[in-house]
N, C-alpha and C. Protein backbone atom coordinates (compact mmCIF):
# COMPACT_ATOMS: atom_id res chain seq x y z
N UNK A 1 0.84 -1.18 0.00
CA UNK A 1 0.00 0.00 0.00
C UNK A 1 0.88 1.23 0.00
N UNK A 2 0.71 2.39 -0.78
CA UNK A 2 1.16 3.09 -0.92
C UNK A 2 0.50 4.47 -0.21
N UNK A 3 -0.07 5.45 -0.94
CA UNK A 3 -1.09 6.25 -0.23
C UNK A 3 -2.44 6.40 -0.99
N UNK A 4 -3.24 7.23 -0.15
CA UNK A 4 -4.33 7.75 -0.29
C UNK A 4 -4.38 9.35 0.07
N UNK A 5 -4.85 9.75 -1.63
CA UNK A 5 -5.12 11.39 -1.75
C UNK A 5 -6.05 11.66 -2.41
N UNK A 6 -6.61 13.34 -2.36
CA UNK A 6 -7.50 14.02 -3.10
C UNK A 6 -7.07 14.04 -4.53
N UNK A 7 -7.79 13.77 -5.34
CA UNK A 7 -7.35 13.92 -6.67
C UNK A 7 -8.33 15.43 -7.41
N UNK A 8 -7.18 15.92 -8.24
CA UNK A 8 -7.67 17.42 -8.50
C UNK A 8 -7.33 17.18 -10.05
N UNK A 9 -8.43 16.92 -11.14
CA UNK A 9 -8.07 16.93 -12.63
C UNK A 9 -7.42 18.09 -13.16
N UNK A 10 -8.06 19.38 -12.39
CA UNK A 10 -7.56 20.49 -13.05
C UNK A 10 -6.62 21.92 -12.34
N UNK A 11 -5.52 20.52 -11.37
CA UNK A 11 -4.41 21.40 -11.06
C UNK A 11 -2.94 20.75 -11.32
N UNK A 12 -2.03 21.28 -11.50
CA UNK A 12 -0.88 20.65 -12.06
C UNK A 12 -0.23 19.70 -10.70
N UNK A 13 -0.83 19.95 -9.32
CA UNK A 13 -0.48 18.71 -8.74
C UNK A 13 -1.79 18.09 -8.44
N UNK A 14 -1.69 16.87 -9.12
CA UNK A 14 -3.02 15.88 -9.40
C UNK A 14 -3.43 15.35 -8.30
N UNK A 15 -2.33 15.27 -7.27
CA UNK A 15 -3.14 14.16 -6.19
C UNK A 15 -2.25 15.00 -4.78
N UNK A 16 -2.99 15.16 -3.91
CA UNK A 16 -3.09 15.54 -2.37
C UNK A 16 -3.10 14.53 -1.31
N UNK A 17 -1.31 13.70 -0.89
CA UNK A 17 -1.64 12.65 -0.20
C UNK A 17 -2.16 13.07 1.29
N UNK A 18 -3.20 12.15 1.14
CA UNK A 18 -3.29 12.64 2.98
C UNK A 18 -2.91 12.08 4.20
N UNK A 19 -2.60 10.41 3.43
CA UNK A 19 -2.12 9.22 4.55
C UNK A 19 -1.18 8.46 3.44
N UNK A 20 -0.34 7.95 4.42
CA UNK A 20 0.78 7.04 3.06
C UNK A 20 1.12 5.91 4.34
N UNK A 21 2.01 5.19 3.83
CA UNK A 21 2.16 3.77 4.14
C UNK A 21 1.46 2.75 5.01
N UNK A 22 0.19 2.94 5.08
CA UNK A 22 -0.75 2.28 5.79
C UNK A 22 -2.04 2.62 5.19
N UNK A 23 -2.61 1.30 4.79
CA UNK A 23 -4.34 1.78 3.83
C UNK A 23 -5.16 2.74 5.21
N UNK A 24 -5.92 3.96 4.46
CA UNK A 24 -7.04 4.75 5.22
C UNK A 24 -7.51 5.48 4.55
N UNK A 25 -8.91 5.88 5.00
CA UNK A 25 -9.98 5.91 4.27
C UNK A 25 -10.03 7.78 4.39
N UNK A 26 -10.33 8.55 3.46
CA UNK A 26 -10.16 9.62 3.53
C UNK A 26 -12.01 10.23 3.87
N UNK A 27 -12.21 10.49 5.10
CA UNK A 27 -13.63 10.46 5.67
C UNK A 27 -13.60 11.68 6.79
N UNK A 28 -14.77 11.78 6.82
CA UNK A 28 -15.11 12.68 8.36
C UNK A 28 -14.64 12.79 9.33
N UNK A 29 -13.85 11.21 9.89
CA UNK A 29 -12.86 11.30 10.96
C UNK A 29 -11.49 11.89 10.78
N UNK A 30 -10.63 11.45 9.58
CA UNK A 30 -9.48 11.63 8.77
C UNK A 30 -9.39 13.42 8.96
N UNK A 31 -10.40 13.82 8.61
CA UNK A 31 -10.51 15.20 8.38
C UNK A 31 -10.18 15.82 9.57
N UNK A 32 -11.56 15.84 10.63
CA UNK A 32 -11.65 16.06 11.95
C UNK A 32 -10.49 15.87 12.65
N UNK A 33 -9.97 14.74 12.79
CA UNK A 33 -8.94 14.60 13.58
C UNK A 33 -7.51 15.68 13.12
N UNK A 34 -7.35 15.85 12.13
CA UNK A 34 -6.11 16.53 11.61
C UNK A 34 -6.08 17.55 11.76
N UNK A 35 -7.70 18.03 11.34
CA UNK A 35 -7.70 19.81 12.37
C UNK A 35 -7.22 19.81 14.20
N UNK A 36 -7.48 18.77 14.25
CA UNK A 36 -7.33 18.91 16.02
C UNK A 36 -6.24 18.96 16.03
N UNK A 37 -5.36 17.72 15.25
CA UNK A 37 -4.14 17.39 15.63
C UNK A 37 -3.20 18.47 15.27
N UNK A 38 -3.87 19.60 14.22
CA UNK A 38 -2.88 20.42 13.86
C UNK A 38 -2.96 21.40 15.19
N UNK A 39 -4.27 21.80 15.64
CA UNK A 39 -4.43 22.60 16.58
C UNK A 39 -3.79 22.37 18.20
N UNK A 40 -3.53 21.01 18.37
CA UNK A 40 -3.04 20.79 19.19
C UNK A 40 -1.09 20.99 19.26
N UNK A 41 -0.83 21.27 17.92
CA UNK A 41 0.49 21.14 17.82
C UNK A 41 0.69 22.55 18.09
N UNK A 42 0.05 23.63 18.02
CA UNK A 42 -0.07 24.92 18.59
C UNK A 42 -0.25 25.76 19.46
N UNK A 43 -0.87 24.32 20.30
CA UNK A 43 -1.44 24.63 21.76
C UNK A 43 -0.34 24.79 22.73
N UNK A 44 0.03 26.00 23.13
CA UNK A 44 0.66 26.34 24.29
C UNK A 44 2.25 26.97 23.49
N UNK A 45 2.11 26.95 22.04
CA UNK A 45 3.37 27.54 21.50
C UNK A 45 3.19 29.26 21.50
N UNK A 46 1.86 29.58 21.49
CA UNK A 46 2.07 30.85 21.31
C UNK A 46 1.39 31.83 22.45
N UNK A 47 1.99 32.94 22.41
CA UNK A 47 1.70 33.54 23.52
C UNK A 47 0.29 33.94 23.82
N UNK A 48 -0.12 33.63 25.05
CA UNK A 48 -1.65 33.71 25.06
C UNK A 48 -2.22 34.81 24.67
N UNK A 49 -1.86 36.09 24.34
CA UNK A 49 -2.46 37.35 23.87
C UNK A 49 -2.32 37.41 22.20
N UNK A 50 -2.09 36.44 21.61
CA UNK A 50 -1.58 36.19 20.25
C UNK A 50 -3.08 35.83 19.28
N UNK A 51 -3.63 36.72 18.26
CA UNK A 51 -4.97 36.16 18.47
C UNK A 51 -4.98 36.30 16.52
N UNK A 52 -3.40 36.49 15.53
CA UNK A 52 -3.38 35.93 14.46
C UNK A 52 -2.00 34.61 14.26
N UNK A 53 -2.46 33.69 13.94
CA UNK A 53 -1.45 32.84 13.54
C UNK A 53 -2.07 31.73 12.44
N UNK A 54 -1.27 31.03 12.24
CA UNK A 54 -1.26 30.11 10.77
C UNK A 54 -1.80 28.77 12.11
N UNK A 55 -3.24 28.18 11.19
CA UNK A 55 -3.70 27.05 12.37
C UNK A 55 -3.26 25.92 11.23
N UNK A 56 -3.64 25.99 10.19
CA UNK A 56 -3.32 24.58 9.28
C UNK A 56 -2.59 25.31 8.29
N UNK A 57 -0.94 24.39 8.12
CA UNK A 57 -0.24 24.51 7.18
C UNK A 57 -0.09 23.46 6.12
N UNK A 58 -1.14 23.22 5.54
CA UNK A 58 -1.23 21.85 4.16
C UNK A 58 -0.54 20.84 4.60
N UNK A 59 0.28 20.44 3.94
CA UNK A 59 1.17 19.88 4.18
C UNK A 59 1.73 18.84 5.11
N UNK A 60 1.81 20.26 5.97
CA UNK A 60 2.76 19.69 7.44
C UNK A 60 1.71 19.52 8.21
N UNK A 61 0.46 19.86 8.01
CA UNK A 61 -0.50 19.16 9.19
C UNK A 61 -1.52 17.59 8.55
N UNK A 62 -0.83 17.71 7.28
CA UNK A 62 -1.40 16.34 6.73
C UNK A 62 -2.73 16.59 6.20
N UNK A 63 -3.34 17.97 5.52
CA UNK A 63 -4.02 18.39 4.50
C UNK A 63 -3.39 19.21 3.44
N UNK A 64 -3.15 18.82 2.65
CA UNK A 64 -2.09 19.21 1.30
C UNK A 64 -3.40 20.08 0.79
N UNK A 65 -2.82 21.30 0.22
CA UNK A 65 -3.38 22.12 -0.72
C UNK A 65 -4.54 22.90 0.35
N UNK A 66 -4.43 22.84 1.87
CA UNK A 66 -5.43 23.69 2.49
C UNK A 66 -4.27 24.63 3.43
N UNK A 67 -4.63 26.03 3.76
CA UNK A 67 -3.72 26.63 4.69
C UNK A 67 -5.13 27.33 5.43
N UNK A 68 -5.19 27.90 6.94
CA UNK A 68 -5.98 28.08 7.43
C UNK A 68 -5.40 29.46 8.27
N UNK A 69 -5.42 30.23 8.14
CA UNK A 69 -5.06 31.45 9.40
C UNK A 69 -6.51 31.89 10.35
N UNK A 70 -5.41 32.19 11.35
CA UNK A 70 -6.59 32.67 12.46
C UNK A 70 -6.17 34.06 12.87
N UNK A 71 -7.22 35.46 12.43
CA UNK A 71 -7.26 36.49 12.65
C UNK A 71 -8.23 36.41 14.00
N UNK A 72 -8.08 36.70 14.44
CA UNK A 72 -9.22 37.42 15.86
C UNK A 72 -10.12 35.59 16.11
N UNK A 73 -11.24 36.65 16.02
CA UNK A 73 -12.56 35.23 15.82
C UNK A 73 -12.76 34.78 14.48
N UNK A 74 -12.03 35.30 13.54
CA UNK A 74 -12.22 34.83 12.42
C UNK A 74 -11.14 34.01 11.53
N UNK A 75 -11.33 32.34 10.61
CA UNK A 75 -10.67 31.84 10.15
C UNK A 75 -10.78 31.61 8.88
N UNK A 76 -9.49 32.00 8.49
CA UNK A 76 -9.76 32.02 6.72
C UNK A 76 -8.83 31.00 6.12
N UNK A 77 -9.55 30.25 5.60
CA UNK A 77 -9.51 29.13 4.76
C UNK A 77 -8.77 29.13 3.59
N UNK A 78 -7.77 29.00 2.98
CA UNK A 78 -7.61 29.50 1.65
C UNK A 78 -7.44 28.06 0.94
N UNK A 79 -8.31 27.50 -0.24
CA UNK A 79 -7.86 26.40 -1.12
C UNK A 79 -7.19 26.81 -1.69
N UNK A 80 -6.03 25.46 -2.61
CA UNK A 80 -5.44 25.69 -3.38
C UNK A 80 -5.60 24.12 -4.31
N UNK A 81 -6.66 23.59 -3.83
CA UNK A 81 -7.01 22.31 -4.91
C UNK A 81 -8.51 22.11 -4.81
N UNK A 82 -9.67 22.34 -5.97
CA UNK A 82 -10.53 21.96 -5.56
C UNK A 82 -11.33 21.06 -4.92
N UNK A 83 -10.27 19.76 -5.09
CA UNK A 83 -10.41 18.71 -4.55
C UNK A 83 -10.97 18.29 -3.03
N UNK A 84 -10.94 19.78 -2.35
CA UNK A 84 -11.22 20.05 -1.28
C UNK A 84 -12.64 20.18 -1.49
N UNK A 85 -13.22 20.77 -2.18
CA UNK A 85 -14.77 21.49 -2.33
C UNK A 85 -16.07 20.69 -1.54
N UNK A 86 -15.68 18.77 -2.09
CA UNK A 86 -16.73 18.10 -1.33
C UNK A 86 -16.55 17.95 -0.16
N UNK A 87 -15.70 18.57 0.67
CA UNK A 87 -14.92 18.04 2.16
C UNK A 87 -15.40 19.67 2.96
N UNK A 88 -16.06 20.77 2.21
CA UNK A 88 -15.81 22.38 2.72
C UNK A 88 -16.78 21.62 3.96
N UNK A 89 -17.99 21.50 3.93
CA UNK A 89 -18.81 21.02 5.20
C UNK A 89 -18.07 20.36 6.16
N UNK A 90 -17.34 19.51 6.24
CA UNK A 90 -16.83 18.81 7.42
C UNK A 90 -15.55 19.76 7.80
N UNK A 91 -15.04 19.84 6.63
CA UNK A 91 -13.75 21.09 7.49
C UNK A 91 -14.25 22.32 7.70
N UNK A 92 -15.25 22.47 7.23
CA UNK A 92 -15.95 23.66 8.43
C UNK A 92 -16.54 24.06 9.61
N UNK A 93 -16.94 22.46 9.31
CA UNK A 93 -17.41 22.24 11.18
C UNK A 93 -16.09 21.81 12.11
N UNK A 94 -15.27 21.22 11.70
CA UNK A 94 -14.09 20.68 12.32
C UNK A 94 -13.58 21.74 12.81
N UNK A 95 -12.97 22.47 11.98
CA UNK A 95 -12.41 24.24 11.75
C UNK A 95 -13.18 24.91 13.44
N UNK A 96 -14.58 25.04 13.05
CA UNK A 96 -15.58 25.67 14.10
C UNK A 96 -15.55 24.96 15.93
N UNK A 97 -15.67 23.43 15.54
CA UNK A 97 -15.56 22.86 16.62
C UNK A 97 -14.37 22.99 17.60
N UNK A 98 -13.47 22.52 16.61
CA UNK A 98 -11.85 22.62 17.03
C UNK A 98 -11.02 23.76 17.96
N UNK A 99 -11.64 25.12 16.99
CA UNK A 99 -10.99 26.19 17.07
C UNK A 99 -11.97 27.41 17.91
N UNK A 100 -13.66 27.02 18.02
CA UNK A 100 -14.15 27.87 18.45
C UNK A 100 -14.35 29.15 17.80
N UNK A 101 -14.45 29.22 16.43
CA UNK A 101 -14.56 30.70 15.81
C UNK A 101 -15.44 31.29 15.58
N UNK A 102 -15.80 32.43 15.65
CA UNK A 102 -17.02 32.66 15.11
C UNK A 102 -18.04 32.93 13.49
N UNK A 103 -16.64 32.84 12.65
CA UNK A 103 -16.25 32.92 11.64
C UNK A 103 -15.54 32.39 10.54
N UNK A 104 -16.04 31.71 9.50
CA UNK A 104 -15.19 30.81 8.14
C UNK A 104 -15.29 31.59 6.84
N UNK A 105 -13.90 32.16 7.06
CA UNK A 105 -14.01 32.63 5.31
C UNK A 105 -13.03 32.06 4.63
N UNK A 106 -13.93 31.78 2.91
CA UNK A 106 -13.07 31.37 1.94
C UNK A 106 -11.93 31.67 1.08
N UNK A 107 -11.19 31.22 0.94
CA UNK A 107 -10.38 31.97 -0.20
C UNK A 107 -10.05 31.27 -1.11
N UNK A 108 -9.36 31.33 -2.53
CA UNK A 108 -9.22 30.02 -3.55
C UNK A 108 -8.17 31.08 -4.39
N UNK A 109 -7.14 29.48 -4.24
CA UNK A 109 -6.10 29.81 -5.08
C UNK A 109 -5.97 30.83 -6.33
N UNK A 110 -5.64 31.60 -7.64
CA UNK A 110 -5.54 32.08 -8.25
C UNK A 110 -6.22 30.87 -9.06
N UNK A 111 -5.92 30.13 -9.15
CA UNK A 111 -6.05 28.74 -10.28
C UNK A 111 -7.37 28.56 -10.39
N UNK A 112 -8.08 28.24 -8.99
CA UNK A 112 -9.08 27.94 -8.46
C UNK A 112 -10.01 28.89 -8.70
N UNK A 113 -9.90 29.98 -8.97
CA UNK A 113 -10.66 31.40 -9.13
C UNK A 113 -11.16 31.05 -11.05
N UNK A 114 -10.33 30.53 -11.78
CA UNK A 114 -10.26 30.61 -12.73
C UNK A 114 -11.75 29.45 -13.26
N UNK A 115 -11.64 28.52 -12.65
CA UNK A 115 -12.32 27.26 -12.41
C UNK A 115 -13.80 27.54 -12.84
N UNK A 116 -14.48 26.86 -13.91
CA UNK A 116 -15.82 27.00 -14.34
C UNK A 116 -16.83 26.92 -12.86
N UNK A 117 -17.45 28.01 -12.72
CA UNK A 117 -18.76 27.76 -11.80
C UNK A 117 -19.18 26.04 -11.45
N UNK A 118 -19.53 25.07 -12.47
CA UNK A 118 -19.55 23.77 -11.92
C UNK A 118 -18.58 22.97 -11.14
N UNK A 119 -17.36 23.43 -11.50
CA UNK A 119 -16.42 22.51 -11.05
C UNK A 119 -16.97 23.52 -9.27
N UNK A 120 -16.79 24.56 -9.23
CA UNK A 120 -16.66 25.72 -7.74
C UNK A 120 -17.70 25.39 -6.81
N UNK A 121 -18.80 23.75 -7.43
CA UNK A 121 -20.07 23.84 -6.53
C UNK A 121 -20.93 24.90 -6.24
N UNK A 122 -20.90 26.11 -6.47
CA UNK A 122 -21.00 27.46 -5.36
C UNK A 122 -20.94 27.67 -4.95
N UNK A 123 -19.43 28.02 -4.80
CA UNK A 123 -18.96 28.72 -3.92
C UNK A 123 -17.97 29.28 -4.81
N UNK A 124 -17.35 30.61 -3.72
CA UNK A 124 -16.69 31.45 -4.78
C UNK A 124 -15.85 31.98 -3.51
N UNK A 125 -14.61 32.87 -4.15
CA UNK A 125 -13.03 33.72 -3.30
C UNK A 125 -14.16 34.88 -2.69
N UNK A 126 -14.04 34.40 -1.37
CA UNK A 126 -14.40 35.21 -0.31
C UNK A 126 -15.48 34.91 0.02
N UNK A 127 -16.67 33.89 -0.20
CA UNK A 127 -17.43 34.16 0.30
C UNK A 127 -17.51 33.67 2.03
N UNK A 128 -18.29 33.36 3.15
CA UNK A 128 -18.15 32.82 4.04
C UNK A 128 -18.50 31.76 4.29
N UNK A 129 -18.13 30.91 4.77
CA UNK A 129 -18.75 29.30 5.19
C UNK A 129 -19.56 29.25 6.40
N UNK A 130 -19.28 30.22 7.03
CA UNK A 130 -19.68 29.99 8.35
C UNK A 130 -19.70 30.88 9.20
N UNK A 131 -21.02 31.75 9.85
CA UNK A 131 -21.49 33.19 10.82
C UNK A 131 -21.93 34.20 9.68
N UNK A 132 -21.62 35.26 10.90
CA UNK A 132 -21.81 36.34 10.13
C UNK A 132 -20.94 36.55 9.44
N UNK A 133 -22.08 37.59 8.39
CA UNK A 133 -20.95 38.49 7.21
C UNK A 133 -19.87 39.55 7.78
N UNK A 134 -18.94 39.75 7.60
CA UNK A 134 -17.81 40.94 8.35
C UNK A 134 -18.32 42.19 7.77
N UNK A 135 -18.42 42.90 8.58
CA UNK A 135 -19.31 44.56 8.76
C UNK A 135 -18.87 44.88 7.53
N UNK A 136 -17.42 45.32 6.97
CA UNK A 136 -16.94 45.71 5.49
C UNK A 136 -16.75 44.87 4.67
N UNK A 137 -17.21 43.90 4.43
CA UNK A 137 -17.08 42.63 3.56
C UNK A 137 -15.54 42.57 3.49
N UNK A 138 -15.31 41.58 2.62
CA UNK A 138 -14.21 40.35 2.83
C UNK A 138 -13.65 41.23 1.66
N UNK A 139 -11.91 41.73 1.80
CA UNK A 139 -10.92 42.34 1.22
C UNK A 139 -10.51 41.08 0.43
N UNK A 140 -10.12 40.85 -0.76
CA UNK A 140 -9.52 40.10 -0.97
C UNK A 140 -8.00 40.52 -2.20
């Protein structure tokens, strides 16, 4: 067994591993847990009055092609594979549960911006996933 990833037809990196040398199923738990686990790798690194930092770094928290910053109460999401799109519901609640925010906003790669309305589900760069709208709407 090798791995298991998101596959993205229409980005030049095709596949997003999320687990490698052991078969697993890329699901609701897979997800959930990695937000925690990223959040927990943060827990107690930064100074408690610290209220912007980077919560998921793709990659290194074992979601490739997602980065997540945390401004205030609000967390912004940025894709960079659509491959993510059927997963926005569970990593939004994960995101919410995890982190306590009051707030999910989107963002999408340059690439991703480009992307026919069907492939985007509906959704689009900036809109929110989750609360209220921000008093001056979303800068992007």
């Amino acid at each position: 067994y090798l791995s298991v990833g998101l596959y993205d037809p229409y980005s030049p990196i095709r596949v997003r591993v999320l687990h490698h040398n052991e078969k697993a199923s890329i699901d609701a738990d897979l997800v959930s847990n990695r937000v925690r686990q990223a959040a927990m790798a943060r827990d107690g690194v930064l100074p408690a009055d610290t209220d912007g930092f980077r919560v998921i770094n793709g990659e290194n928290d074992g979601l490739g092609g997602l980065v997540v910053d945390r401004y205030g109460n609000t967390l912004v999401a940025k894709f960079y594979t659509s491959a993510w799109l059927v997963w926005i519901e569970t990593l939004t609640h994960a995101l919410v549960d995890t982190m306590g925010a009051e707030r999910v906003v989107m963002l999408m790669s340059r690439q991703m911006q480009k992307l026919p309305p069907s492939v985007l589900m509906g959704y689009s760069h900036g809109c929110i996933l989750h609360g209220p709208p921000l008093p001056d709407g979303v800068l992007t």
